[in-house]
N, C-alpha and C. Protein backbone atom coordinates (compact mmCIF):
# COMPACT_ATOMS: atom_id res chain seq x y z
N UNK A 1 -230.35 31.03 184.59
CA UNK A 1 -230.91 30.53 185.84
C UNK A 1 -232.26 31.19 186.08
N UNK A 2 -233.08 30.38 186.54
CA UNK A 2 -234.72 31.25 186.59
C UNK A 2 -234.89 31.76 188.14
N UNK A 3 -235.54 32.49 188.61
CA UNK A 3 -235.54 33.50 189.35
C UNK A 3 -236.57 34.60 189.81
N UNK A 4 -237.24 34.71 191.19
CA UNK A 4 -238.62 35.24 191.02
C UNK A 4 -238.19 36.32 191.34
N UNK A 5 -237.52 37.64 191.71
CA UNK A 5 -237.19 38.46 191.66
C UNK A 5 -235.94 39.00 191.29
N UNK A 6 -235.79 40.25 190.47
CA UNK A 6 -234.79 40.70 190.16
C UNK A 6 -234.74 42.26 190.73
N UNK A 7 -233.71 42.76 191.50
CA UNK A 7 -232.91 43.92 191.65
C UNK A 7 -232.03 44.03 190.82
N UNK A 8 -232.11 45.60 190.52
CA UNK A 8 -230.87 45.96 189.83
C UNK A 8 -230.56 47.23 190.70
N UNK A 9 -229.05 46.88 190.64
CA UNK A 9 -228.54 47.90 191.70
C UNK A 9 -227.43 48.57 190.77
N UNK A 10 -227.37 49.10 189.49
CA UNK A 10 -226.60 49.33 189.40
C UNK A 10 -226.60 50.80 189.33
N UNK A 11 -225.10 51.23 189.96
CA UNK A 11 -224.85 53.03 190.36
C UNK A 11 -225.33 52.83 192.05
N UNK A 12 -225.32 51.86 192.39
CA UNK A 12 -225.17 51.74 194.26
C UNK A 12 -223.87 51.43 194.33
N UNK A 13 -223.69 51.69 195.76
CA UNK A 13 -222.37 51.44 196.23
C UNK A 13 -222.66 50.30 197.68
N UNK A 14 -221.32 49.74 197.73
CA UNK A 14 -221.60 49.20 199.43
C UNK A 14 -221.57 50.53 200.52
N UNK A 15 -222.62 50.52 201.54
CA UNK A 15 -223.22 49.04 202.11
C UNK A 15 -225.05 49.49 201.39
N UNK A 16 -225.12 50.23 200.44
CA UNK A 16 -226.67 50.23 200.30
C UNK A 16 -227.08 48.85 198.77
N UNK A 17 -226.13 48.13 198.45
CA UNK A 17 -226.28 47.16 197.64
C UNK A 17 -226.73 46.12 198.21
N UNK A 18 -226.14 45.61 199.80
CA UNK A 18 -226.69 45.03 200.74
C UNK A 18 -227.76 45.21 200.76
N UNK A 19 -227.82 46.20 201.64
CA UNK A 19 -229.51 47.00 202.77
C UNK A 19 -230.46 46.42 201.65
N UNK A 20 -230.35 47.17 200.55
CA UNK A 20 -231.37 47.00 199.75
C UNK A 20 -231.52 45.61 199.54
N UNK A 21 -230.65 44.98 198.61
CA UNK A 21 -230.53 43.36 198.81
C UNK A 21 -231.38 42.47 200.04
N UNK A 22 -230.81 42.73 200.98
CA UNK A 22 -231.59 41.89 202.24
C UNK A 22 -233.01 42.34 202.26
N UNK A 23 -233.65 43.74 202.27
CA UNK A 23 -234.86 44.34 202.56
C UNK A 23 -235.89 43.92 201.26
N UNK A 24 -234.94 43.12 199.78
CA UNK A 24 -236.05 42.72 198.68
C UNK A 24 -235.95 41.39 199.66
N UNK A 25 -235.40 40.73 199.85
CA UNK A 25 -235.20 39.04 200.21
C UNK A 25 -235.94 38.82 201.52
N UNK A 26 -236.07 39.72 202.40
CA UNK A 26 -237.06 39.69 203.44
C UNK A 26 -238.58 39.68 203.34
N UNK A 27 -238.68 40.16 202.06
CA UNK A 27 -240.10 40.53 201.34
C UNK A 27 -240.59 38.84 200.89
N UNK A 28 -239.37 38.15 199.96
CA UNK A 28 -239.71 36.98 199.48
C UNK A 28 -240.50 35.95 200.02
N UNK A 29 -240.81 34.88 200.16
CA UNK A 29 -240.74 34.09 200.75
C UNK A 29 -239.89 32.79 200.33
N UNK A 30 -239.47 31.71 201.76
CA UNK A 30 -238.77 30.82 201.59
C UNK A 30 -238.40 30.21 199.94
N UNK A 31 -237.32 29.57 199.65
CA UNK A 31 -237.29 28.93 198.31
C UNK A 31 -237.63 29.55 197.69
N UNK A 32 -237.77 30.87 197.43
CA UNK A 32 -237.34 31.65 196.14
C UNK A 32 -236.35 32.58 196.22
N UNK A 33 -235.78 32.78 194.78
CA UNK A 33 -234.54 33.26 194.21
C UNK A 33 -234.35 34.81 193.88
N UNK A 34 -233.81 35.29 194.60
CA UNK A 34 -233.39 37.08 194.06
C UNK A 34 -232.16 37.27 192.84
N UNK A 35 -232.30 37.23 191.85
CA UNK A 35 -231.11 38.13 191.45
C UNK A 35 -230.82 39.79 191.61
N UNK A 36 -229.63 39.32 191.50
CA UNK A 36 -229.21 40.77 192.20
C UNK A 36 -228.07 41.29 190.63
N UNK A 37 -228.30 42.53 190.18
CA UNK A 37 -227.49 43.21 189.08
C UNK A 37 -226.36 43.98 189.78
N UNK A 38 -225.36 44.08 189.82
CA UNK A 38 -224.20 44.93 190.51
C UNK A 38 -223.30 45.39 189.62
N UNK A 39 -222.89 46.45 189.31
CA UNK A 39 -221.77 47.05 188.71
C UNK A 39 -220.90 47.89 189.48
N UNK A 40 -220.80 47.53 190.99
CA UNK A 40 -219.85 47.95 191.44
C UNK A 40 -218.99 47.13 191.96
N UNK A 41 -217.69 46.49 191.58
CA UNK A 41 -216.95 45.58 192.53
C UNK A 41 -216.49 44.83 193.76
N UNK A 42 -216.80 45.85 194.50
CA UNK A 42 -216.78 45.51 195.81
C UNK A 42 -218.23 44.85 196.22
N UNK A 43 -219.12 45.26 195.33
CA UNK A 43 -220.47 44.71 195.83
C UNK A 43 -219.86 43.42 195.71
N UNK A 44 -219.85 43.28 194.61
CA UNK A 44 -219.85 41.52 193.91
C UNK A 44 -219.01 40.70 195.01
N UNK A 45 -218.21 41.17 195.55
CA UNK A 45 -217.89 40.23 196.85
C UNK A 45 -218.42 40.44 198.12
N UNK A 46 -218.73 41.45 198.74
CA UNK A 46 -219.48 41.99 199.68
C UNK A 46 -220.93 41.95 200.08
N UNK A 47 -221.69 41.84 198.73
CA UNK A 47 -223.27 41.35 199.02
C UNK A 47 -223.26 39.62 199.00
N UNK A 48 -222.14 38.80 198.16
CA UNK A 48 -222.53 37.06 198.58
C UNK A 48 -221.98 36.36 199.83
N UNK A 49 -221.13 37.27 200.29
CA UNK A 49 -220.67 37.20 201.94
C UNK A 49 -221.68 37.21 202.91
N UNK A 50 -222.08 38.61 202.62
CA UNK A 50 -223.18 39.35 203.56
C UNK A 50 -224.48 38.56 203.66
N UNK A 51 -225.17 38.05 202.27
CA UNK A 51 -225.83 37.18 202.17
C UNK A 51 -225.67 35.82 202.92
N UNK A 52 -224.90 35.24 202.91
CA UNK A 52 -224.29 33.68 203.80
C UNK A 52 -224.65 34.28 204.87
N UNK A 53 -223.72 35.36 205.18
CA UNK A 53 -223.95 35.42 207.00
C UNK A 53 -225.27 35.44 207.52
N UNK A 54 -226.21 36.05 206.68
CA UNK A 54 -227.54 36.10 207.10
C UNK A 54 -228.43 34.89 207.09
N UNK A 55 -227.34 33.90 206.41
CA UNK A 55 -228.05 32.37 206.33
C UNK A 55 -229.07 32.29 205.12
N UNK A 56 -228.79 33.07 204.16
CA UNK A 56 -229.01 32.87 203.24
C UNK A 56 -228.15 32.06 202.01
N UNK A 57 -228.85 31.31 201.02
CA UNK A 57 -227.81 30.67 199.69
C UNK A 57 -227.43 30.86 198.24
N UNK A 58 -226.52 31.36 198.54
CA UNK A 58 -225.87 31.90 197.54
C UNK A 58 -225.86 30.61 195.80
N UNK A 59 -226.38 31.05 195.13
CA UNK A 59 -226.65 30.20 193.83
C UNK A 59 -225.52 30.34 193.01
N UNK A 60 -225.35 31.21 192.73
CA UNK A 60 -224.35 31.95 191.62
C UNK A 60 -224.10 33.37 191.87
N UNK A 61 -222.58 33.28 190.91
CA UNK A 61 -222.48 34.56 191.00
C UNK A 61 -221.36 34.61 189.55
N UNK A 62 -221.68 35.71 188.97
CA UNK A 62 -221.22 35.09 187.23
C UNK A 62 -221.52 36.88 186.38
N UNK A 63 -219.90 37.13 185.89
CA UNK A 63 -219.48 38.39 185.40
C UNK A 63 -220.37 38.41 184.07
N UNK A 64 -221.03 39.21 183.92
CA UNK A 64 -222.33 39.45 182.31
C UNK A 64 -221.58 40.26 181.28
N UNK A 65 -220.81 41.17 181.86
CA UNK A 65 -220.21 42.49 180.97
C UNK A 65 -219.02 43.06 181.38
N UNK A 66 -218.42 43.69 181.29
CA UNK A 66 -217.14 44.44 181.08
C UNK A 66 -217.68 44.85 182.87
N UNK A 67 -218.30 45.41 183.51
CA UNK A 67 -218.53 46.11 184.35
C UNK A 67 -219.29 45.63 185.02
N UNK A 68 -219.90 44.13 184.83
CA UNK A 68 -221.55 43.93 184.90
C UNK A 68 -221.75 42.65 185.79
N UNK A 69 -222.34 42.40 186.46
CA UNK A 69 -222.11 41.02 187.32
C UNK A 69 -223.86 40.96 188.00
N UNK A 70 -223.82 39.83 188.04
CA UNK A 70 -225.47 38.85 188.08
C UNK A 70 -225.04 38.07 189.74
N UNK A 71 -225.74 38.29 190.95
CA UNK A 71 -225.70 37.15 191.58
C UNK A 71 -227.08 36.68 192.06
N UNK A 72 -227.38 35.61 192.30
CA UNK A 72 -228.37 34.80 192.49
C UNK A 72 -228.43 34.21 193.90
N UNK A 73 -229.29 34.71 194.88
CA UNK A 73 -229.54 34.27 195.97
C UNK A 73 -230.96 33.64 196.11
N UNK A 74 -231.04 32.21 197.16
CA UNK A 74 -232.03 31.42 197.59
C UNK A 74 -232.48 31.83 198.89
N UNK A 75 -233.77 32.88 199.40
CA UNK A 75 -233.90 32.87 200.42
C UNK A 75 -234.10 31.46 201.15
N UNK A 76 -233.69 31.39 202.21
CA UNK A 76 -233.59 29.98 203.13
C UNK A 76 -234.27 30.13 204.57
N UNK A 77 -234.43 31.60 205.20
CA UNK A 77 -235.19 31.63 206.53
C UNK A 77 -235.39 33.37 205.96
């Protein structure tokens, strides 16, 4: 999936996988895409939640490695 920014968060924990998350996506502008790198589990459900609520769109979200997980957000406002 193509994508104008990438975070990698991995060795964060919730809630700074968020913070950080929202504070790159605030930077973006409209219609473009953050991926986000997470290797902690709870992120991987906790940052594409957190994301929605903020009215943001969630693209994907898709396990890379043993430990390793990719999600893809559309800033929207």
């Amino acid at each position: 999936m193509e994508f104008d920014k990438e975070l990698d968060l991995k060795g964060e924990v919730c809630p700074f996988t968020f913070v950080k998350g929202k504070l790159m996506i605030e930077q973006m502008k409209e219609g473009e895409v953050l991926k986000i790198i997470l290797d902690y589990k709870p992120s991987v459900e906790n940052v594409p939640k957190s994301m929605k609520d903020e009215g943001q769109e969630v693209l994907d979200v898709k396990q890379v490695g043993d430990n390793l997980w990719e999600v893809y957000v559309r800033k929207v406002k």
